[in-house]
N, C-alpha and C. Protein backbone atom coordinates (compact mmCIF):
# COMPACT_ATOMS: atom_id res chain seq x y z
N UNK A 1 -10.57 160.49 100.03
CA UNK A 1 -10.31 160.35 101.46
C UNK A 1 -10.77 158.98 101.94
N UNK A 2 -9.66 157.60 102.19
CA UNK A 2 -10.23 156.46 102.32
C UNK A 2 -10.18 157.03 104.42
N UNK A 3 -10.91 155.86 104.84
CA UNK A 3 -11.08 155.27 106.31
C UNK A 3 -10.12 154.89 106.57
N UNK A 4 -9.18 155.27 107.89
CA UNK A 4 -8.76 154.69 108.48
C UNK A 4 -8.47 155.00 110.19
N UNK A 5 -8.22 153.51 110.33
CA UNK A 5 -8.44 153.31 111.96
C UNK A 5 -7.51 154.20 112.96
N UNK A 6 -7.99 154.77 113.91
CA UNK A 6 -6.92 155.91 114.45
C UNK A 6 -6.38 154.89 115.88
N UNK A 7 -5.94 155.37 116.35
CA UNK A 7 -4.89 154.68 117.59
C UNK A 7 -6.11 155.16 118.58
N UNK A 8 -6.02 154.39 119.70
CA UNK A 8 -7.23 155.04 120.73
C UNK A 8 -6.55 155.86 121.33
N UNK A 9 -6.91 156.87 122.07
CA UNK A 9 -6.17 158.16 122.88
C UNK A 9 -5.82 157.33 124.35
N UNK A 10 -5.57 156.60 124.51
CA UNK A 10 -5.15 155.72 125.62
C UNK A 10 -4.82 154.20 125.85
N UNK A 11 -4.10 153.96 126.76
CA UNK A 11 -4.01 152.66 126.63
C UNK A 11 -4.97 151.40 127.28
N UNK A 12 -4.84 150.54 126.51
CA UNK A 12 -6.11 149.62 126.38
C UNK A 12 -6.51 148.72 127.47
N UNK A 13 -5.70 149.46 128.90
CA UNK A 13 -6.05 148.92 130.34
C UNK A 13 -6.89 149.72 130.75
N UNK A 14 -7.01 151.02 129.90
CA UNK A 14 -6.78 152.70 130.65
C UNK A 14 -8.10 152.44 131.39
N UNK A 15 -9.14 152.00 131.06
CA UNK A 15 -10.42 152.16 131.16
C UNK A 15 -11.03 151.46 132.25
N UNK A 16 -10.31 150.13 132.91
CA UNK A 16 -10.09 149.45 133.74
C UNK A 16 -10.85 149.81 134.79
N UNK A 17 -11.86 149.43 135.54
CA UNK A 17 -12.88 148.15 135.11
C UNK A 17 -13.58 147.96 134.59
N UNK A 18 -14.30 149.49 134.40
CA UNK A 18 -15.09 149.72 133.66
C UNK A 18 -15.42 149.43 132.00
N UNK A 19 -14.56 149.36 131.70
CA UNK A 19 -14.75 148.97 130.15
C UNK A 19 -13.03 148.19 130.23
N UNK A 20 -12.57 146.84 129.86
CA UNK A 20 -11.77 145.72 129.79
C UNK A 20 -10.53 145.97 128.62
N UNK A 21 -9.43 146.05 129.51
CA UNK A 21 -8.45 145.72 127.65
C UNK A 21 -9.20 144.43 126.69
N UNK A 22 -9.70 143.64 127.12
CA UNK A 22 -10.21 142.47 126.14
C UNK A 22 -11.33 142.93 125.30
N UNK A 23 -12.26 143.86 126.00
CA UNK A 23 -13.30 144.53 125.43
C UNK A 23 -12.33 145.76 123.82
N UNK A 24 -11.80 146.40 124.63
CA UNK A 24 -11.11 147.31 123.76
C UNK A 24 -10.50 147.08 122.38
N UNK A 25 -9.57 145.69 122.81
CA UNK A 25 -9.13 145.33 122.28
C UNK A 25 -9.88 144.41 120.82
N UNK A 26 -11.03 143.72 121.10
CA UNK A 26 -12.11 143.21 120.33
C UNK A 26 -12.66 144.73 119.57
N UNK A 27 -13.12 145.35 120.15
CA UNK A 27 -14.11 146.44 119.47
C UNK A 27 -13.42 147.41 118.90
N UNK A 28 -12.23 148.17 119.47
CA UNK A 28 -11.26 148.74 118.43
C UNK A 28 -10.51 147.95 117.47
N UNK A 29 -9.89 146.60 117.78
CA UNK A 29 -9.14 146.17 116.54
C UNK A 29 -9.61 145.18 115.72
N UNK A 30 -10.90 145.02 116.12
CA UNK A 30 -11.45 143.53 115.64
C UNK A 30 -12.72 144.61 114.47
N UNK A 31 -13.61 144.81 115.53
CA UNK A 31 -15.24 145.63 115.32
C UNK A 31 -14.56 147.20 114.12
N UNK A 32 -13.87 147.93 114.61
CA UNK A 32 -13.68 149.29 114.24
C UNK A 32 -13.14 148.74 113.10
N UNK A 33 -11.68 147.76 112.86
CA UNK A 33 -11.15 147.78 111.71
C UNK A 33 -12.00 147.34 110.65
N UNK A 34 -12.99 146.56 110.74
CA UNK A 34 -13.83 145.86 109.82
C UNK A 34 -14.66 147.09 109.41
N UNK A 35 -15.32 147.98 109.93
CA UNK A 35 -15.94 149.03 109.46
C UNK A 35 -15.22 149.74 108.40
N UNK A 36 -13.83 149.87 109.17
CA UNK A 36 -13.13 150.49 107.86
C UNK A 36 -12.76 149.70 106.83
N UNK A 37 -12.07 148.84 107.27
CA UNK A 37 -11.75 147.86 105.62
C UNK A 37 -13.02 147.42 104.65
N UNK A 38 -14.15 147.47 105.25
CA UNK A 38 -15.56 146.95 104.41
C UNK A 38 -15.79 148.45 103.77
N UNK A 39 -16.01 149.54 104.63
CA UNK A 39 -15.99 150.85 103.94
C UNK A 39 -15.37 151.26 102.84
N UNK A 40 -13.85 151.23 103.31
CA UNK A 40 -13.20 151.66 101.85
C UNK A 40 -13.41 150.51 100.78
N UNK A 41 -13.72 149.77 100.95
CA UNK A 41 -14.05 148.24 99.54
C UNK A 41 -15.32 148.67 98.79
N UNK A 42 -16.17 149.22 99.84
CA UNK A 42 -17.52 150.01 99.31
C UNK A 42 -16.99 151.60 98.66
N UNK A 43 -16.55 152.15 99.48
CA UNK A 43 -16.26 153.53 98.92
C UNK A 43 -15.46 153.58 97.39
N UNK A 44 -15.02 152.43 97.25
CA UNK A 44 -14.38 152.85 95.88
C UNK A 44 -15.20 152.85 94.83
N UNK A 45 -15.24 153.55 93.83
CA UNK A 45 -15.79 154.00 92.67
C UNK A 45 -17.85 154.22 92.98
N UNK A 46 -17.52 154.82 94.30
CA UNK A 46 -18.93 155.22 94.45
C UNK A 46 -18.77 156.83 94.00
N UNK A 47 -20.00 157.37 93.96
CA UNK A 47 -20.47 158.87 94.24
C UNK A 47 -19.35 159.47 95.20
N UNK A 48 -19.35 158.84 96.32
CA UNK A 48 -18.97 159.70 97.44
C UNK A 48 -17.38 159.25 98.00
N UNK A 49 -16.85 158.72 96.63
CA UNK A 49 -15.13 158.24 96.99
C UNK A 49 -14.87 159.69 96.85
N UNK A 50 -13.53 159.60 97.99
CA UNK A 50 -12.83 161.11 98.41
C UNK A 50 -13.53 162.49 99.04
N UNK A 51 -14.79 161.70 99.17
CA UNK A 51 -15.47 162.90 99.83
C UNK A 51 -15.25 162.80 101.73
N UNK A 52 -15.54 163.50 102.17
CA UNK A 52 -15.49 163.98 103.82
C UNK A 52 -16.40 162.92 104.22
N UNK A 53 -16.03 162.69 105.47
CA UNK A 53 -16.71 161.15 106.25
C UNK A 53 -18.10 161.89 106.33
N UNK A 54 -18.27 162.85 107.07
CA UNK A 54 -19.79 163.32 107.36
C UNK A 54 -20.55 163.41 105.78
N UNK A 55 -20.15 163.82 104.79
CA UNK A 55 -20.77 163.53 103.25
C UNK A 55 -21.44 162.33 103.25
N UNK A 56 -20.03 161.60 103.07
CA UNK A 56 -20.54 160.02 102.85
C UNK A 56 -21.17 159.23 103.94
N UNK A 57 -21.53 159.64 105.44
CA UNK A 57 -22.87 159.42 106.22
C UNK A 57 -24.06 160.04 105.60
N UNK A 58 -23.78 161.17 105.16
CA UNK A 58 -25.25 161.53 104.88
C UNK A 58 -25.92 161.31 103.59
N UNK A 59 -25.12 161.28 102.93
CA UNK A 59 -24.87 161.07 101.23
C UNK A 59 -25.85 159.59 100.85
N UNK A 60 -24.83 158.75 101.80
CA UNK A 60 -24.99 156.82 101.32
C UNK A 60 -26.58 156.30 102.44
N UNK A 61 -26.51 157.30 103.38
CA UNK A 61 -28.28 156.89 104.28
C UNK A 61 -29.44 157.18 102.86
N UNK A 62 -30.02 155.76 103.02
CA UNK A 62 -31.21 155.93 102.56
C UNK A 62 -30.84 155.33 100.82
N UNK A 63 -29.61 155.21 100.27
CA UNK A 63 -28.83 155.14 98.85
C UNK A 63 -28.48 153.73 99.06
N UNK A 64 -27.29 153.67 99.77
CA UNK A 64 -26.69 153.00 99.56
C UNK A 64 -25.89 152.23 100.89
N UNK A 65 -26.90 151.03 101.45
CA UNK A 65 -27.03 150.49 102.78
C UNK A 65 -25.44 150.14 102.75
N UNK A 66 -24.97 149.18 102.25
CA UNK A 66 -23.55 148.80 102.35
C UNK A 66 -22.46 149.75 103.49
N UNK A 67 -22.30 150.74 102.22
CA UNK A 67 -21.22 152.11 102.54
C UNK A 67 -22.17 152.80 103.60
N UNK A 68 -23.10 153.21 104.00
CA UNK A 68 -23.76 153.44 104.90
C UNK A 68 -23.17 152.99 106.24
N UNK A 69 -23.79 151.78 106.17
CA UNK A 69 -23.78 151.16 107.43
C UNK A 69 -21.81 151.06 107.87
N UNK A 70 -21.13 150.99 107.06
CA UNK A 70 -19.80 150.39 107.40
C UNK A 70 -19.28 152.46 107.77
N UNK A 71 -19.65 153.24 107.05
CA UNK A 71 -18.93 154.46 107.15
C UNK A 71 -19.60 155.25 108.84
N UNK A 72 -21.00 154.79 108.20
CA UNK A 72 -21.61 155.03 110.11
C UNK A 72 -21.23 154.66 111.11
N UNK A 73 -20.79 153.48 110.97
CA UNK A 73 -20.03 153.19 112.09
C UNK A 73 -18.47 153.37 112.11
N UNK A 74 -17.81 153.85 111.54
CA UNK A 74 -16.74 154.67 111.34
C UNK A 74 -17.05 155.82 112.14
N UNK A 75 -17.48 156.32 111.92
CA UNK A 75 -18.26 157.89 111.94
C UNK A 75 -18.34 158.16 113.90
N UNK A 76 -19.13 157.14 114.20
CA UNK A 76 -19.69 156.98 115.58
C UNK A 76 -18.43 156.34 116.12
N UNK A 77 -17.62 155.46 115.69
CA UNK A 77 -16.84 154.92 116.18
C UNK A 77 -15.33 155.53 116.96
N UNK A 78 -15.02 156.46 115.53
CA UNK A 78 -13.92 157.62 115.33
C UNK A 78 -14.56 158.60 116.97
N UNK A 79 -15.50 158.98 117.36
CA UNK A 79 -15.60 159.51 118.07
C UNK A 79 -15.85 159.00 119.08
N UNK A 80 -16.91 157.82 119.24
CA UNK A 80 -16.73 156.48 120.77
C UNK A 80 -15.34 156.98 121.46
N UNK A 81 -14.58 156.35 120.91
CA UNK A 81 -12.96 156.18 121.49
C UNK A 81 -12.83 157.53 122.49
N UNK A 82 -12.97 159.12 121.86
CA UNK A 82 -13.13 160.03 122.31
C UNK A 82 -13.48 160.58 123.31
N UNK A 83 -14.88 160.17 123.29
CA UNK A 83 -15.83 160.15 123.81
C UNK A 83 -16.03 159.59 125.54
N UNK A 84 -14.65 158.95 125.68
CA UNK A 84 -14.42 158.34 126.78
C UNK A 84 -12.84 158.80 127.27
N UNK A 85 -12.44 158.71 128.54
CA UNK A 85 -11.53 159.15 129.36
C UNK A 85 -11.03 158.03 130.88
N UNK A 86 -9.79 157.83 130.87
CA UNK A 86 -9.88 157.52 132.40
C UNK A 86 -10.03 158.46 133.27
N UNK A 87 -10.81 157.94 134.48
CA UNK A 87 -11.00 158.59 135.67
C UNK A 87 -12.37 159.66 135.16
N UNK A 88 -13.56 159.38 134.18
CA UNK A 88 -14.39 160.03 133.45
C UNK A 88 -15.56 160.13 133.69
N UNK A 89 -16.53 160.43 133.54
CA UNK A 89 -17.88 161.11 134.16
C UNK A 89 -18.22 161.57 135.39
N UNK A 90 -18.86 161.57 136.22
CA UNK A 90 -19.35 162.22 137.17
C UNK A 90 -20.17 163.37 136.39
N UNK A 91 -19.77 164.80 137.55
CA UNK A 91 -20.43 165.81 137.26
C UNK A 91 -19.82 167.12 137.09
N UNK A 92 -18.30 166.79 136.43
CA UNK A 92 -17.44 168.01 136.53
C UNK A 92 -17.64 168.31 134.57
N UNK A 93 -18.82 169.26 134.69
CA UNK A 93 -19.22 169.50 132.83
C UNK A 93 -18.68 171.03 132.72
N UNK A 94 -17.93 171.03 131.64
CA UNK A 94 -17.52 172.47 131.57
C UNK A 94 -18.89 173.50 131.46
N UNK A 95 -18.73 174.76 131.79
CA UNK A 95 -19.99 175.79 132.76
C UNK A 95 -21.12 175.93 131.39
N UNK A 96 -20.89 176.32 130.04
CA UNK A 96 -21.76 176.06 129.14
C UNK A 96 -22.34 175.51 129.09
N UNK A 97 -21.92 174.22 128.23
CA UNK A 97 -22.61 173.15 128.18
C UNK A 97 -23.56 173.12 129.35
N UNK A 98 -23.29 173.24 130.78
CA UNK A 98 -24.10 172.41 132.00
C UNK A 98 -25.21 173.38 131.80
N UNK A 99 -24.99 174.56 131.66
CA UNK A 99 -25.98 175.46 131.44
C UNK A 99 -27.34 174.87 130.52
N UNK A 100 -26.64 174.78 129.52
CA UNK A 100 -27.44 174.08 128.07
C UNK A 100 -28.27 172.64 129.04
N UNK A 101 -27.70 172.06 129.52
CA UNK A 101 -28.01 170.75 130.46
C UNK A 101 -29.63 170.72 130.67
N UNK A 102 -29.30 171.93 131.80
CA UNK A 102 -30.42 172.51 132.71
C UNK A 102 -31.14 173.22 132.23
N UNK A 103 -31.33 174.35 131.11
CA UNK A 103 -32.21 174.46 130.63
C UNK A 103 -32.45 174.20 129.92
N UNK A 104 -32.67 172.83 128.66
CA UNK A 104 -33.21 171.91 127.87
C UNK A 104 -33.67 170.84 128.25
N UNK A 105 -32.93 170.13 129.18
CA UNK A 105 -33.31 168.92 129.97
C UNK A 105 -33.55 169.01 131.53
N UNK A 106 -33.50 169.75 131.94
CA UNK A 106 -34.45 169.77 132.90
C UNK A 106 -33.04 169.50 134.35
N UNK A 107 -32.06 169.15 133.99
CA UNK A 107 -31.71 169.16 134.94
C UNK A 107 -29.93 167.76 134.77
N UNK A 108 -28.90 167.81 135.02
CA UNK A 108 -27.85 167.00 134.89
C UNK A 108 -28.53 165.49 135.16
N UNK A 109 -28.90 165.76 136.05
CA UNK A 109 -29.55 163.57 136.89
C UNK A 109 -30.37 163.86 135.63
N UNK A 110 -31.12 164.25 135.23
CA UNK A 110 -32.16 163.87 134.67
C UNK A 110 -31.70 163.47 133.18
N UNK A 111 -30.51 164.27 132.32
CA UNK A 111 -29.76 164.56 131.36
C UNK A 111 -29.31 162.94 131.48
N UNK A 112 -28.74 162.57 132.16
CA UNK A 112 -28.60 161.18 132.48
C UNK A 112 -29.14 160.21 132.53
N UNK A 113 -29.99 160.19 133.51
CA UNK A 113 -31.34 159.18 133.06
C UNK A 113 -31.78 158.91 131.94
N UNK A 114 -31.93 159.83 131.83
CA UNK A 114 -32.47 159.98 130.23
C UNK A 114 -32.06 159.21 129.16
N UNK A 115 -30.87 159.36 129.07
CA UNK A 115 -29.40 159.09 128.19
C UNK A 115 -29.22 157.58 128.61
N UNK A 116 -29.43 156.74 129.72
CA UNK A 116 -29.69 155.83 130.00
C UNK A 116 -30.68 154.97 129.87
N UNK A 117 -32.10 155.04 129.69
CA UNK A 117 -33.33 155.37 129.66
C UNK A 117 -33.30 154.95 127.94
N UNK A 118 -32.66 155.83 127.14
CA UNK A 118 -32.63 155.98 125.98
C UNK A 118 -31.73 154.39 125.59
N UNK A 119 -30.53 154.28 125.77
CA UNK A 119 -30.21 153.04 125.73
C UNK A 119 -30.39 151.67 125.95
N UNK A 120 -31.15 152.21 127.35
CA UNK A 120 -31.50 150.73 127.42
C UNK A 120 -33.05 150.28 126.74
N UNK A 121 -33.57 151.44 126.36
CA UNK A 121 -34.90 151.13 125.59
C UNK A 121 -34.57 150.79 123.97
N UNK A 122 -33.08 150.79 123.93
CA UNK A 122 -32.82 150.89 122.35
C UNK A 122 -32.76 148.90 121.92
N UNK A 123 -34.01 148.40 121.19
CA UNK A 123 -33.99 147.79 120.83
C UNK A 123 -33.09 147.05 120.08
N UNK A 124 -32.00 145.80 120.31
CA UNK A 124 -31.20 145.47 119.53
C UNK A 124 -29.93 146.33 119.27
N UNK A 125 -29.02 146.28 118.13
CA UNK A 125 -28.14 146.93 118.46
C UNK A 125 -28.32 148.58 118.22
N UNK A 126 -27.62 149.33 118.36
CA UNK A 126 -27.70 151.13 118.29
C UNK A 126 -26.92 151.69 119.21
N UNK A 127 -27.24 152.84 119.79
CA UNK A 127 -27.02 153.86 120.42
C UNK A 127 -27.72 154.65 121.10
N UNK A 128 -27.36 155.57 122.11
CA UNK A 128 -28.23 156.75 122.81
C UNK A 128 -27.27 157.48 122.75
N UNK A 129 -28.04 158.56 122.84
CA UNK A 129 -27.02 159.90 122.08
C UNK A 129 -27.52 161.34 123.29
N UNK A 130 -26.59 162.22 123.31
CA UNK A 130 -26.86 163.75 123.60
C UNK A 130 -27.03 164.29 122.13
N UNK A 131 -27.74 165.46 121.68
CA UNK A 131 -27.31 165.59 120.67
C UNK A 131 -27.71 167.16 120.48
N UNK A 132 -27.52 168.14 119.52
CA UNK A 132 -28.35 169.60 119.51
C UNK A 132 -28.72 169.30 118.13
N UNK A 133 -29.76 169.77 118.39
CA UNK A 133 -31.28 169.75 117.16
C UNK A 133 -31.66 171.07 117.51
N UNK A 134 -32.17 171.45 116.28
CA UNK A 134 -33.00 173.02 116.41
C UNK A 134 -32.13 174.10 117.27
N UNK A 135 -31.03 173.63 117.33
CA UNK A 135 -30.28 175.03 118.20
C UNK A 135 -30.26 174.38 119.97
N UNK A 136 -31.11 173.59 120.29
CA UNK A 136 -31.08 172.67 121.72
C UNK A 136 -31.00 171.22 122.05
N UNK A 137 -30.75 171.11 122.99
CA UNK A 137 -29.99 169.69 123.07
C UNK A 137 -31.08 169.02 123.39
N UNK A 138 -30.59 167.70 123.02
CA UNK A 138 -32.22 166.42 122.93
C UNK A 138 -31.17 165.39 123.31
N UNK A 139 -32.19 164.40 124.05
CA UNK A 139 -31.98 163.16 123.84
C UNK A 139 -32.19 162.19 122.68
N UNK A 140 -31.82 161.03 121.90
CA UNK A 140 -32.00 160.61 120.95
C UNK A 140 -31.34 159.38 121.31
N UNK A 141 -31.93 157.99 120.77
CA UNK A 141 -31.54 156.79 120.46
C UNK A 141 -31.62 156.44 118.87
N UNK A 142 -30.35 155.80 118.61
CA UNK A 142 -30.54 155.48 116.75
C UNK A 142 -30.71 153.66 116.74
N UNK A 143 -31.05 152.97 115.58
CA UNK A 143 -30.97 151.59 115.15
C UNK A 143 -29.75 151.50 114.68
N UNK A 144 -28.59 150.58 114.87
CA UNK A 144 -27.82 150.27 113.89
C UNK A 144 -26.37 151.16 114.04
N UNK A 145 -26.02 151.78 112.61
CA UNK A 145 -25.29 152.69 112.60
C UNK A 145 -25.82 153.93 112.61
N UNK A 146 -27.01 154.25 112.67
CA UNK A 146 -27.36 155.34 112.45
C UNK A 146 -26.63 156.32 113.52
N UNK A 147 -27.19 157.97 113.22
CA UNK A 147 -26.82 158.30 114.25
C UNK A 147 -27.81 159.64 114.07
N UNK A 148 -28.05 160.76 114.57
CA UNK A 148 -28.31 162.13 114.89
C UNK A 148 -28.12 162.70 113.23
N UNK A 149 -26.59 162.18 113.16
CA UNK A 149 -26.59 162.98 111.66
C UNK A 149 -27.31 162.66 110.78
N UNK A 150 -28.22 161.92 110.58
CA UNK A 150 -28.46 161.69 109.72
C UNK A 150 -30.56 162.04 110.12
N UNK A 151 -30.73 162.24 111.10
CA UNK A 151 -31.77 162.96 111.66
C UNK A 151 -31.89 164.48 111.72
N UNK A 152 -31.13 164.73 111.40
CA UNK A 152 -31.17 166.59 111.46
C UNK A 152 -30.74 166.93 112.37
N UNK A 153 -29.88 166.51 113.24
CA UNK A 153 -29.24 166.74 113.99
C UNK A 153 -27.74 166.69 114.71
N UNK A 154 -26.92 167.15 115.29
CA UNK A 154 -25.43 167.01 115.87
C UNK A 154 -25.16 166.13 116.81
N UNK A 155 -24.32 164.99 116.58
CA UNK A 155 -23.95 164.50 117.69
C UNK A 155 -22.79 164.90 118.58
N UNK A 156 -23.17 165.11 120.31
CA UNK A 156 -22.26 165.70 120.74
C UNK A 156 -21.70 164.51 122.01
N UNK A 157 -22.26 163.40 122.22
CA UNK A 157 -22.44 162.43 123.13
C UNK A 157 -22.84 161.15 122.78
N UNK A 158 -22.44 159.72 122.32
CA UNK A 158 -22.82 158.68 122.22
C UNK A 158 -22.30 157.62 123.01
N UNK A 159 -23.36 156.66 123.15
CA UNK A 159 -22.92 155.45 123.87
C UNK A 159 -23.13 154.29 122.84
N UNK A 160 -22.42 153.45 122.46
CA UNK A 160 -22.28 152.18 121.65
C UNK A 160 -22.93 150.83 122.51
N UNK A 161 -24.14 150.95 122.44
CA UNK A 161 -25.51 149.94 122.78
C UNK A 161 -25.49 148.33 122.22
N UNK A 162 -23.98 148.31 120.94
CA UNK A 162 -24.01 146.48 120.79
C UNK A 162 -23.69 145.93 121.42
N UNK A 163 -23.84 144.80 121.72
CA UNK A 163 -23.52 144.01 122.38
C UNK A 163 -21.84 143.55 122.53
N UNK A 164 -20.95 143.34 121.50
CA UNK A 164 -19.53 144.01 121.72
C UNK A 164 -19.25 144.71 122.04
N UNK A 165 -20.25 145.96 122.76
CA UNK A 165 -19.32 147.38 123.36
C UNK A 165 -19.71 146.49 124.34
N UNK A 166 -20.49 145.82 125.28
CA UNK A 166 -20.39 145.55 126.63
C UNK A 166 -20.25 143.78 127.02
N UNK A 167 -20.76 142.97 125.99
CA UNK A 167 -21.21 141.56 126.60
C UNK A 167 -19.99 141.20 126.74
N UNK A 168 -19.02 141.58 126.90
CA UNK A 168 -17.61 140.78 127.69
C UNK A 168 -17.69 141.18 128.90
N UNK A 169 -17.85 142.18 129.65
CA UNK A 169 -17.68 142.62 130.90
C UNK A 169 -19.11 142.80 131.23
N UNK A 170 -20.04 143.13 130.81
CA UNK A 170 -21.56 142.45 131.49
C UNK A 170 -22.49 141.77 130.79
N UNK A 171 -21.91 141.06 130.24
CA UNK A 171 -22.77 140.27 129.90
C UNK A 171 -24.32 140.71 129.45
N UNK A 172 -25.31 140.53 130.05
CA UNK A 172 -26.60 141.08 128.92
C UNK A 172 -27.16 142.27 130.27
N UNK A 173 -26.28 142.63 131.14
CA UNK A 173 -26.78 143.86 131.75
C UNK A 173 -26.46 145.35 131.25
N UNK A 174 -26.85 145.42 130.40
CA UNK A 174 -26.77 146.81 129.17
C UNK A 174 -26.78 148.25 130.48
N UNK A 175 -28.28 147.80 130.99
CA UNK A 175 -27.89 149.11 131.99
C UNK A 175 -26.97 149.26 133.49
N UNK A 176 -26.16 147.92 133.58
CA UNK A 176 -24.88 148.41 134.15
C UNK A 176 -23.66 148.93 133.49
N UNK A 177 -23.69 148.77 132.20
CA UNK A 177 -22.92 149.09 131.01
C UNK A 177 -22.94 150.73 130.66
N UNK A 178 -24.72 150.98 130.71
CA UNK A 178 -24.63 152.34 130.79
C UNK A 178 -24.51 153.47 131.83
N UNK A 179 -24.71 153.30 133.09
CA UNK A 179 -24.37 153.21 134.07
C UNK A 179 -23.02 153.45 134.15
N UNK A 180 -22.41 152.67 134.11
CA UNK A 180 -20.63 152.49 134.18
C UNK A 180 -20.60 153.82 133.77
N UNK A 181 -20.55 153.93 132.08
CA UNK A 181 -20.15 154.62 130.96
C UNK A 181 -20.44 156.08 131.25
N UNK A 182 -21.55 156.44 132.23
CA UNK A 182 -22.00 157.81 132.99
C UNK A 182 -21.32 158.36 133.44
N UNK A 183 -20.79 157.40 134.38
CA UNK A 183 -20.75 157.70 135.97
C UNK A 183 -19.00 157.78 135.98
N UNK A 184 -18.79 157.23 135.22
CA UNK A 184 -17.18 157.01 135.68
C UNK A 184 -16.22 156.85 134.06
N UNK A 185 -16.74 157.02 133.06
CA UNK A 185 -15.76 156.82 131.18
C UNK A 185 -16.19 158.48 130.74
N UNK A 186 -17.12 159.18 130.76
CA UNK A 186 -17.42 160.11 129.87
C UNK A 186 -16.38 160.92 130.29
N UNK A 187 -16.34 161.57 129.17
CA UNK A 187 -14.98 162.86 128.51
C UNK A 187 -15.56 163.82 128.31
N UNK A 188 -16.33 164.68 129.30
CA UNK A 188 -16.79 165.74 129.24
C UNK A 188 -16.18 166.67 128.27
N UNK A 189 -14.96 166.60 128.84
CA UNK A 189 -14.41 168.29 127.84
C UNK A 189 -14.65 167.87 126.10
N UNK A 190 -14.58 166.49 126.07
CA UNK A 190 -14.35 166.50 124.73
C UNK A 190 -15.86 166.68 124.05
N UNK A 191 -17.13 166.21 124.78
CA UNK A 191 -18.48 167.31 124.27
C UNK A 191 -18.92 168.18 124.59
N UNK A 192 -17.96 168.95 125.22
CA UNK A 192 -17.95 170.14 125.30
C UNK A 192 -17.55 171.32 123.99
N UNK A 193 -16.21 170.52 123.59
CA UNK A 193 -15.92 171.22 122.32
C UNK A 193 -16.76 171.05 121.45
N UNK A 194 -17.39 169.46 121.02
CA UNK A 194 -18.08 169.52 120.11
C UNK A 194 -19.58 170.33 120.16
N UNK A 195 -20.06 170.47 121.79
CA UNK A 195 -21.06 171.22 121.70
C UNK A 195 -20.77 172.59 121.16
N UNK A 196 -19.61 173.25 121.30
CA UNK A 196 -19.02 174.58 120.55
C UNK A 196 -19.41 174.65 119.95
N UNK A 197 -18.82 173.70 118.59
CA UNK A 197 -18.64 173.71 117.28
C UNK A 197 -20.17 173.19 116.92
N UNK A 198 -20.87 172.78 117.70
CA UNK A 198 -22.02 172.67 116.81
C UNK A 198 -23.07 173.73 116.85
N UNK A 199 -22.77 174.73 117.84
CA UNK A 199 -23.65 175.94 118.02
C UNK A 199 -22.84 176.97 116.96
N UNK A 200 -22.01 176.54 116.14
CA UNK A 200 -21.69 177.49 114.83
C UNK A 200 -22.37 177.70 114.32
């Protein structure tokens, strides 16, 4: 099973203002394709050629930095795109999940903050994440490509903290970036499903 780059679920104005066709356009066809073309160059004649993307995240952490780092960000990437919507965040969370919200985190604003909080404390490049651990949802920030999966835990929510997910349209204000990405890009329904599927 080699990597490859999927089409974004929208078009590359869609996101407008908030996140830039120029941005999109750099980080999906520039940033994303390189993950994959360096990945599959690594994936061949490893351990974990033809295996399932989540394998070869968890497989190559800690083994084998190369395929690691290029499939992790595959991994996080494949779902980024997702992960976002026009006309997206606010506070319309399907009734589960919000449930889960409020009693693990204390509360939606706070679920947020948090998640913000988490990013912008994330040193260098990474992520801040929603994620379910132990059966409940946590906040979490990773280094790098890392992500949740590879912590013992599900990712059901990420924000892309390099500096190519935002320094075209803000420049080094990360937490108007995350901010934005809250308040007005998130795709609720779509961690919603994945919160489903991760309470399997």
């Amino acid at each position: 099973m080699s990597f490859s780059l999927p089409e974004l679920p929208y078009a590359y104005d869609a996101l407008a203002p908030y996140m830039s066709r120029e941005t999109l356009e750099f980080h999906h066809d520039k940033h994303h394709q390189a993950y994959v073309t360096n990945g599959n160059n690594l994936l061949k004649g490893s351990e974990w050629e033809g295996k399932p993307l989540e394998e070869v995240v968890k497989g190559a952490f800690g083994k084998n930095a190369g395929l690691f780092n290029n499939a992790g960000q595959h991994y996080n990437h494949l779902h980024f795109w997702n992960w976002m919507k026009p006309n997206g965040g606010g506070d319309k969370i399907p009734g589960a999940l919000e449930k889960q919200i409020v009693a693990d985190l204390g509360s939606v604003a706070k679920m947020k903050e948090d998640f913000i909080q988490a990013g912008v404390t994330q040193f260098g490049s990474g992520w801040c994440w929603l994620a379910v651990k132990d059966g409940k949802l946590a906040i979490m920030k990773s280094a790098n490509g890392e992500s949740p999966l590879v912590q013992g835990a599900t990712p059901i929510l990420g924000c892309d903290v390099w500096e190519h997910s935002y320094y075209i349209d803000y420049r080094n204000r990360r937490p108007d970036y995350l901010k934005a990405f809250v308040d007005n890009l998130v795709n609720w329904d779509y961690v919603a499903k994945l919160y489903e599927a991760a309470k399997k």
